[in-house]
N, C-alpha and C. Protein backbone atom coordinates (compact mmCIF):
# COMPACT_ATOMS: atom_id res chain seq x y z
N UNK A 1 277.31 225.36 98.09
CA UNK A 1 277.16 224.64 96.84
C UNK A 1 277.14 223.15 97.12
N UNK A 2 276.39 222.23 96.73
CA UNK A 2 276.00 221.11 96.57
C UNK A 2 277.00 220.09 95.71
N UNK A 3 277.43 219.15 96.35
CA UNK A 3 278.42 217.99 96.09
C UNK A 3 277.41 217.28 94.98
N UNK A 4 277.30 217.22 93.92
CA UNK A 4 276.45 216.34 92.91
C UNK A 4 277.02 214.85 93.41
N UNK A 5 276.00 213.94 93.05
CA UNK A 5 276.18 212.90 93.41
C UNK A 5 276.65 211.91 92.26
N UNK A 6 276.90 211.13 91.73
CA UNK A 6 276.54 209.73 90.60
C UNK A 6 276.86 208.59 90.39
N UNK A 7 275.81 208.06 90.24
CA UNK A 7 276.04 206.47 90.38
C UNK A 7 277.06 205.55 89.70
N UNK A 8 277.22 204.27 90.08
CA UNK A 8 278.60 203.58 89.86
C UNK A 8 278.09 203.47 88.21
N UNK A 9 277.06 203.05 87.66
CA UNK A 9 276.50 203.06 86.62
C UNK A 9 277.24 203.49 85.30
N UNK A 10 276.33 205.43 85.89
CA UNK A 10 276.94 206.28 85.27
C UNK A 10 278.23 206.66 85.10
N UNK A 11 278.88 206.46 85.85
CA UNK A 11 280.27 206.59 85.97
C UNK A 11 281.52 205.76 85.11
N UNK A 12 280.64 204.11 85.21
CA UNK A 12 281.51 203.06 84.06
C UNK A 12 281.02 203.70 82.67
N UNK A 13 279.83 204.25 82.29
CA UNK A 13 279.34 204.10 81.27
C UNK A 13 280.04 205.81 80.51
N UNK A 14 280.02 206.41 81.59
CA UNK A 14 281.08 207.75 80.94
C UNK A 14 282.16 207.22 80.67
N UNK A 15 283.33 206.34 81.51
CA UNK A 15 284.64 206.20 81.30
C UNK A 15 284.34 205.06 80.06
N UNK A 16 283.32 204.12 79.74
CA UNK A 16 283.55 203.46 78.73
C UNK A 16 283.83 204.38 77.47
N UNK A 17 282.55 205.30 77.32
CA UNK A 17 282.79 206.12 76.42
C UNK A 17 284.22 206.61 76.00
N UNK A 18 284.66 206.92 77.08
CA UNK A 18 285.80 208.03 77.11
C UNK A 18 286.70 207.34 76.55
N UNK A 19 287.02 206.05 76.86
CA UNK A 19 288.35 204.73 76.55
C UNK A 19 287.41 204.50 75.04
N UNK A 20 286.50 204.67 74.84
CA UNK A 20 286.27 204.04 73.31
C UNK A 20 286.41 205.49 72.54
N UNK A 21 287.05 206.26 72.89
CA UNK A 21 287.59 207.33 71.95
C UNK A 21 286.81 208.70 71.74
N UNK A 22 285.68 208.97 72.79
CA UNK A 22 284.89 209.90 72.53
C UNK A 22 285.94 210.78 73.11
N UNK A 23 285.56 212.22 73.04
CA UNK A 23 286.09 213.22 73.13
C UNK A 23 285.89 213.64 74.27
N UNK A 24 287.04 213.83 75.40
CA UNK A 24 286.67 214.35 76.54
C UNK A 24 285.66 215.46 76.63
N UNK A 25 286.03 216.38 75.92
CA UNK A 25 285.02 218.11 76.11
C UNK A 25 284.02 218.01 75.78
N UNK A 26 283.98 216.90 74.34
CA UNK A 26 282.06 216.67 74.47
C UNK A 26 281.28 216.49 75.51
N UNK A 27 282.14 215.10 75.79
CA UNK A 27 281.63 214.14 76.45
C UNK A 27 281.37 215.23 77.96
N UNK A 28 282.43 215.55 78.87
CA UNK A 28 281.83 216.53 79.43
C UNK A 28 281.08 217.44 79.90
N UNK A 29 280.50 217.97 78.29
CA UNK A 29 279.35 219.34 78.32
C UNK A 29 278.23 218.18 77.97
N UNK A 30 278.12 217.11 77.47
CA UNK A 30 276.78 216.07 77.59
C UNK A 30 276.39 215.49 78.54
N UNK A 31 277.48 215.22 79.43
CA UNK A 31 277.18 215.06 80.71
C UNK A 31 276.86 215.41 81.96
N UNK A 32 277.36 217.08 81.91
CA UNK A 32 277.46 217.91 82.65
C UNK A 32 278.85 217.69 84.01
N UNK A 33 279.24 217.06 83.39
CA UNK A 33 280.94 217.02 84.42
C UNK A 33 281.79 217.70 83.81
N UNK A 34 282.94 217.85 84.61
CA UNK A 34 284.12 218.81 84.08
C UNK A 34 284.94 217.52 84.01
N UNK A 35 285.91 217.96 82.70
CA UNK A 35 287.07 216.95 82.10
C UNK A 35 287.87 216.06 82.77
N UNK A 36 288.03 216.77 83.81
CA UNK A 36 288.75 216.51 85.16
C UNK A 36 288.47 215.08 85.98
N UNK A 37 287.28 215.30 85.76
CA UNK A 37 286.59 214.16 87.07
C UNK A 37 286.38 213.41 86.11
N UNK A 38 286.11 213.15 84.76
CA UNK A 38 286.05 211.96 83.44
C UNK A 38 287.33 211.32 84.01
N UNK A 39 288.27 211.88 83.58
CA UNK A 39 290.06 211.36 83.69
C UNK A 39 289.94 210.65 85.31
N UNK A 40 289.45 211.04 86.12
CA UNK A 40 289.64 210.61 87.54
C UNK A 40 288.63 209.65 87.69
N UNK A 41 288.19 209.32 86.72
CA UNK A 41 287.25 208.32 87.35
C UNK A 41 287.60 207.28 86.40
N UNK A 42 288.23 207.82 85.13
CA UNK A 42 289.06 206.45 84.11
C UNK A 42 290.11 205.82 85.19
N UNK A 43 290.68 206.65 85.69
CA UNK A 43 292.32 206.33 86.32
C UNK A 43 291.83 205.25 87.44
N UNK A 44 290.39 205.75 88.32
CA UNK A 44 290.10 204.91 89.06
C UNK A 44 289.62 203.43 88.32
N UNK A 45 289.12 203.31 87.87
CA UNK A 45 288.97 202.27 86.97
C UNK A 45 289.63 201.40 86.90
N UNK A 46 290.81 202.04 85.53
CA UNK A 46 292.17 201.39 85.36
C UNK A 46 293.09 200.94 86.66
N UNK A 47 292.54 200.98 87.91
CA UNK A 47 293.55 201.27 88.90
C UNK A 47 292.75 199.82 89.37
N UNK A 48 291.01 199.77 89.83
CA UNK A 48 290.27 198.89 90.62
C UNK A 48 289.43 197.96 90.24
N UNK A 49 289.78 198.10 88.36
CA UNK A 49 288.92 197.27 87.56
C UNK A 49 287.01 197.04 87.87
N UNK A 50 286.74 195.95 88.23
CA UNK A 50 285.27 195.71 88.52
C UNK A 50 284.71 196.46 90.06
N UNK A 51 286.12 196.38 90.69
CA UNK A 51 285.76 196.74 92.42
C UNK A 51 285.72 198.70 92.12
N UNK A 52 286.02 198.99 90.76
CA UNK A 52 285.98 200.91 91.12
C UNK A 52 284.11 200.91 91.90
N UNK A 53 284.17 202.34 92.55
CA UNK A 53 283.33 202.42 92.68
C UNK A 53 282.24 202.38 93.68
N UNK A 54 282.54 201.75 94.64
CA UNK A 54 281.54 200.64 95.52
C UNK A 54 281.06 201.90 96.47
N UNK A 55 279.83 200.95 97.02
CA UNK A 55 279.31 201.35 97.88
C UNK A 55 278.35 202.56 97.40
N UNK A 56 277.35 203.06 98.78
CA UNK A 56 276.63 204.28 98.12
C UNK A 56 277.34 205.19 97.33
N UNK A 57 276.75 205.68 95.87
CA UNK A 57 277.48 206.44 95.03
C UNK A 57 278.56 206.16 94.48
N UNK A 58 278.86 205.33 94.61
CA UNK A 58 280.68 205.27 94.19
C UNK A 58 281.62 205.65 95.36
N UNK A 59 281.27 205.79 96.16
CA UNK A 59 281.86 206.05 97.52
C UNK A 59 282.44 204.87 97.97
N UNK A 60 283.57 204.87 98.41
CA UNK A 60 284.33 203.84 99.70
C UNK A 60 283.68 204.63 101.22
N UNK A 61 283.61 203.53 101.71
CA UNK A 61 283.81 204.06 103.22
C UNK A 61 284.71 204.32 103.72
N UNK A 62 284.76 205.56 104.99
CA UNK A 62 286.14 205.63 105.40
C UNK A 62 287.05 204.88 105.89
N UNK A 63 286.48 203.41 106.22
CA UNK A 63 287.10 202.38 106.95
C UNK A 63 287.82 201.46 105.57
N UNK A 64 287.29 201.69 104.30
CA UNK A 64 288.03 201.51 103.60
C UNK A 64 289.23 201.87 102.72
N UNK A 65 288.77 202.95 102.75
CA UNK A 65 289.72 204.08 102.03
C UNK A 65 290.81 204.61 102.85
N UNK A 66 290.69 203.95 104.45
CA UNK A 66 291.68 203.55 105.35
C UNK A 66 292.70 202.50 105.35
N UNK A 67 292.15 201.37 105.27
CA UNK A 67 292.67 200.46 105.11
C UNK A 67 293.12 200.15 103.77
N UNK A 68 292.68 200.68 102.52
CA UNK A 68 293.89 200.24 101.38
C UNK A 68 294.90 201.46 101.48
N UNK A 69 295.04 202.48 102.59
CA UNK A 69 296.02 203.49 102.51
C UNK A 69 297.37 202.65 103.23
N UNK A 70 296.85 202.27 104.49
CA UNK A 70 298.09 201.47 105.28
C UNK A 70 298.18 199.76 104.53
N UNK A 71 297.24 199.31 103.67
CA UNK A 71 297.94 198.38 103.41
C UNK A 71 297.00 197.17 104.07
N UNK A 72 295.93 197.21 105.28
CA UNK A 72 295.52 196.12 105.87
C UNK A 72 294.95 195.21 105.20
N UNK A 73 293.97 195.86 103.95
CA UNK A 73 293.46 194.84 102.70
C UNK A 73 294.51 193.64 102.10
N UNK A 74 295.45 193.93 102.31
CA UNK A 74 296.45 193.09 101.70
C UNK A 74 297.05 192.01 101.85
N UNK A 75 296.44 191.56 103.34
CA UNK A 75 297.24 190.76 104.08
C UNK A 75 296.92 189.24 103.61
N UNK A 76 295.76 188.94 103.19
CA UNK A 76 295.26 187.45 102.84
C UNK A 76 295.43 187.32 101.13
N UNK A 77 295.02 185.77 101.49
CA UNK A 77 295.77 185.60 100.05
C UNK A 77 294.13 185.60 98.78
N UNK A 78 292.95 185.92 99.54
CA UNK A 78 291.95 186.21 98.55
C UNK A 78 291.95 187.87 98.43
N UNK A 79 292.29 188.57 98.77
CA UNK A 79 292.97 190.04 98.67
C UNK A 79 293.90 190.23 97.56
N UNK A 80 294.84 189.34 98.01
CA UNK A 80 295.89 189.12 96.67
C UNK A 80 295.49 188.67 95.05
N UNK A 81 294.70 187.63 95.41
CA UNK A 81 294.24 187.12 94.57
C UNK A 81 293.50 188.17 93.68
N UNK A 82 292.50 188.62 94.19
CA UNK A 82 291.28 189.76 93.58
C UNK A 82 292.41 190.91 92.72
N UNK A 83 293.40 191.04 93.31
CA UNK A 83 293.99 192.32 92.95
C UNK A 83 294.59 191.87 91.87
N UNK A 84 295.13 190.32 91.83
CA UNK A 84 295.80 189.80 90.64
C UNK A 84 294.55 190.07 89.08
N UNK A 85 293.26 189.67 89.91
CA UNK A 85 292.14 189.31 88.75
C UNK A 85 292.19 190.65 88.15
N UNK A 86 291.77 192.09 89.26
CA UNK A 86 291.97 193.39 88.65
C UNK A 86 293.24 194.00 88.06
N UNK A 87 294.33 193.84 88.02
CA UNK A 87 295.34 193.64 87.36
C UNK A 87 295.00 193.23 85.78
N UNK A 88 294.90 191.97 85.87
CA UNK A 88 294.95 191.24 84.31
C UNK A 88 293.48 191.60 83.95
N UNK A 89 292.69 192.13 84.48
CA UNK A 89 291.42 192.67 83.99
C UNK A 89 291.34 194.05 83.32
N UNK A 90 292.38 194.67 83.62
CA UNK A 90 292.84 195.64 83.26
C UNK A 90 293.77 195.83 82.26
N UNK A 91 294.92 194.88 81.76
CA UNK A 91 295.53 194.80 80.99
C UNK A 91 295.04 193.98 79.77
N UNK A 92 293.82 193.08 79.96
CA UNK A 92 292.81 192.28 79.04
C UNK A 92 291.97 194.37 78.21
N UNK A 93 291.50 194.83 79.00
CA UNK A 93 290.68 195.92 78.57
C UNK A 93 291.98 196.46 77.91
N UNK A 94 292.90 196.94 78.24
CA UNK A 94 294.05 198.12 77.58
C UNK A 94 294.37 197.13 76.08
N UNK A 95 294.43 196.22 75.94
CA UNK A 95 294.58 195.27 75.09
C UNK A 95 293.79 195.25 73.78
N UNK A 96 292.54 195.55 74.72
CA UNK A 96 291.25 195.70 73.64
C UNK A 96 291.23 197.21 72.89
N UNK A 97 291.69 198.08 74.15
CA UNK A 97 291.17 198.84 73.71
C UNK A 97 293.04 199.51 72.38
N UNK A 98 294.01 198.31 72.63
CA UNK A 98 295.18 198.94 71.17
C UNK A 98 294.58 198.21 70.12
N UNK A 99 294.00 196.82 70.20
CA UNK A 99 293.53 196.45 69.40
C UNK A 99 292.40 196.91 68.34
N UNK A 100 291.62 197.69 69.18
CA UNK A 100 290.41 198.64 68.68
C UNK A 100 291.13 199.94 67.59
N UNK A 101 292.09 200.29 68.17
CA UNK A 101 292.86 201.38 67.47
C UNK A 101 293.50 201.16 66.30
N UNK A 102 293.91 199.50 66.48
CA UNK A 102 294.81 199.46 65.49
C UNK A 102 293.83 198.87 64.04
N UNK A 103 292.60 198.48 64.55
CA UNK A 103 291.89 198.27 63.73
C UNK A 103 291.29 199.34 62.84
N UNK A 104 291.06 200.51 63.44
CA UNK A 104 290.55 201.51 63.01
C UNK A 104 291.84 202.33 61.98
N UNK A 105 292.81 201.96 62.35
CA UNK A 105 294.37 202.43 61.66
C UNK A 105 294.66 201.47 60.59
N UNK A 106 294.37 200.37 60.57
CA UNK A 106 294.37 199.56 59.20
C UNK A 106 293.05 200.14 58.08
N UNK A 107 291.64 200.18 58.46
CA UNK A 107 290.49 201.14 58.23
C UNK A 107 291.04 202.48 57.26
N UNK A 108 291.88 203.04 57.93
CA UNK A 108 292.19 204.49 57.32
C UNK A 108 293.09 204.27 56.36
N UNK A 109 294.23 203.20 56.88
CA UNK A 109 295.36 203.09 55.82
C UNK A 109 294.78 202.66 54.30
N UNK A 110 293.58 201.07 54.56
CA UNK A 110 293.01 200.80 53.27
C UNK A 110 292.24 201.27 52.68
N UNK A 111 291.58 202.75 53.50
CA UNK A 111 290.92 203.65 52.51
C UNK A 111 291.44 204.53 51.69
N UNK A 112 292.46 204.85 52.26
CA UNK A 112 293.69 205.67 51.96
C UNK A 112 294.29 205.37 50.47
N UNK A 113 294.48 203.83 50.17
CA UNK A 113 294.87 203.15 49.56
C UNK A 113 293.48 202.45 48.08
N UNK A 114 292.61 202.25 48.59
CA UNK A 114 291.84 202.56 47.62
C UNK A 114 291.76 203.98 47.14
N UNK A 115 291.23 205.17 47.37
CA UNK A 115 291.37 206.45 46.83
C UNK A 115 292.57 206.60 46.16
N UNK A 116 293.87 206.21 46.73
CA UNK A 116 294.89 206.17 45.56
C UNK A 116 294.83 205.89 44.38
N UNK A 117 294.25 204.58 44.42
CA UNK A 117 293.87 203.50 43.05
C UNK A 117 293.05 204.06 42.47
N UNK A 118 292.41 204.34 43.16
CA UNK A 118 290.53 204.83 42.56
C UNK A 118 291.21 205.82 41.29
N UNK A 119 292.30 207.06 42.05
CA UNK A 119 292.93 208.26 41.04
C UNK A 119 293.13 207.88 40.12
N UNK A 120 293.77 206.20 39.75
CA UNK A 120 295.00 206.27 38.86
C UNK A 120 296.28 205.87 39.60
N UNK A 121 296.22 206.32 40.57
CA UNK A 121 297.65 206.21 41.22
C UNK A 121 298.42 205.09 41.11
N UNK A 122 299.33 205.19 41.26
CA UNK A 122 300.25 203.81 41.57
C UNK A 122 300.39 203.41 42.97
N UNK A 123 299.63 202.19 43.49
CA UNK A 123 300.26 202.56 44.87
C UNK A 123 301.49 201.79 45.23
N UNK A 124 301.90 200.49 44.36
CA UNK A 124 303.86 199.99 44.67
C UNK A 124 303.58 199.42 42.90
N UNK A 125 304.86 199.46 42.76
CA UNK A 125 305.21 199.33 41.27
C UNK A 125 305.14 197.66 41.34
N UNK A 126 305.26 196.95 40.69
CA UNK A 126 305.19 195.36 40.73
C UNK A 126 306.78 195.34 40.36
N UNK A 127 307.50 194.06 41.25
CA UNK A 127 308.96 194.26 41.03
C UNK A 127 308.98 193.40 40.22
N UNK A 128 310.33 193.20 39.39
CA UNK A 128 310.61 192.90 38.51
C UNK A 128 311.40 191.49 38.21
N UNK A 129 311.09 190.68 37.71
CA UNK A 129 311.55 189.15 37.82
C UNK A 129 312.91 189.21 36.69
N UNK A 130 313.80 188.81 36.93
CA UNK A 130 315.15 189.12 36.09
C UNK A 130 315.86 187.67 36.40
């Protein structure tokens, strides 16, 4: 059986989906990946920011995928640096993406809240000046 291949492309553009709230199992059977490898390729993401990915296919080389195991990537201070940028590049996106939620949660609450009104309803009594 044949290792499918896919590009760094495809790969941001599934996990964007996925972080903007689509549904893993759809998203999945539209893509033809299993749920599994969606989640593993978000985590990589969230983990390598702009650097997920590299090389043919999305592939690291083994000389890389060596060296961030023991640590040798680490030693200079533009190494450090990059990892700082993917860091806060990552917590800038997680940011966006509570912000996105919470927008969509104010959305529901004030529809929520018109349809009340719309009934008749009361939705807070007006308090009372004494």
């Amino acid at each position: 059986m044949e290792k499918k291949s896919y590009s760094r492309e495809f790969k941001l553009a599934a996990v964007k989906r996925l972080e903007a709230g689509e549904s893993s199992s759809s998203l999945a059977v539209e893509l033809g990946v299993k749920r599994t490898k969606l989640y593993r390729w978000r985590d990589i993401v969230r983990r390598d920011g702009e650097k997920a990915f590299p090389g043919h296919g999305g592939r690291r080389s083994k000389a890389e995928v060596l060296a961030r195991e023991h640590g040798v990537e680490g030693s200079t201070e533009l190494a450090q640096a990059r990892r700082t940028i993917a860091e806060l590049e990552r917590k800038v996106g997680q940011q966006q993406l509570d912000l996105d939620f919470f927008k969509q949660a104010l959305r529901h609450v004030e529809a929520t809240q018109r349809q009340n009104s719309a009934r008749g309803a009361t939705v807070s009594s007006p308090t009372s000046r004494r």
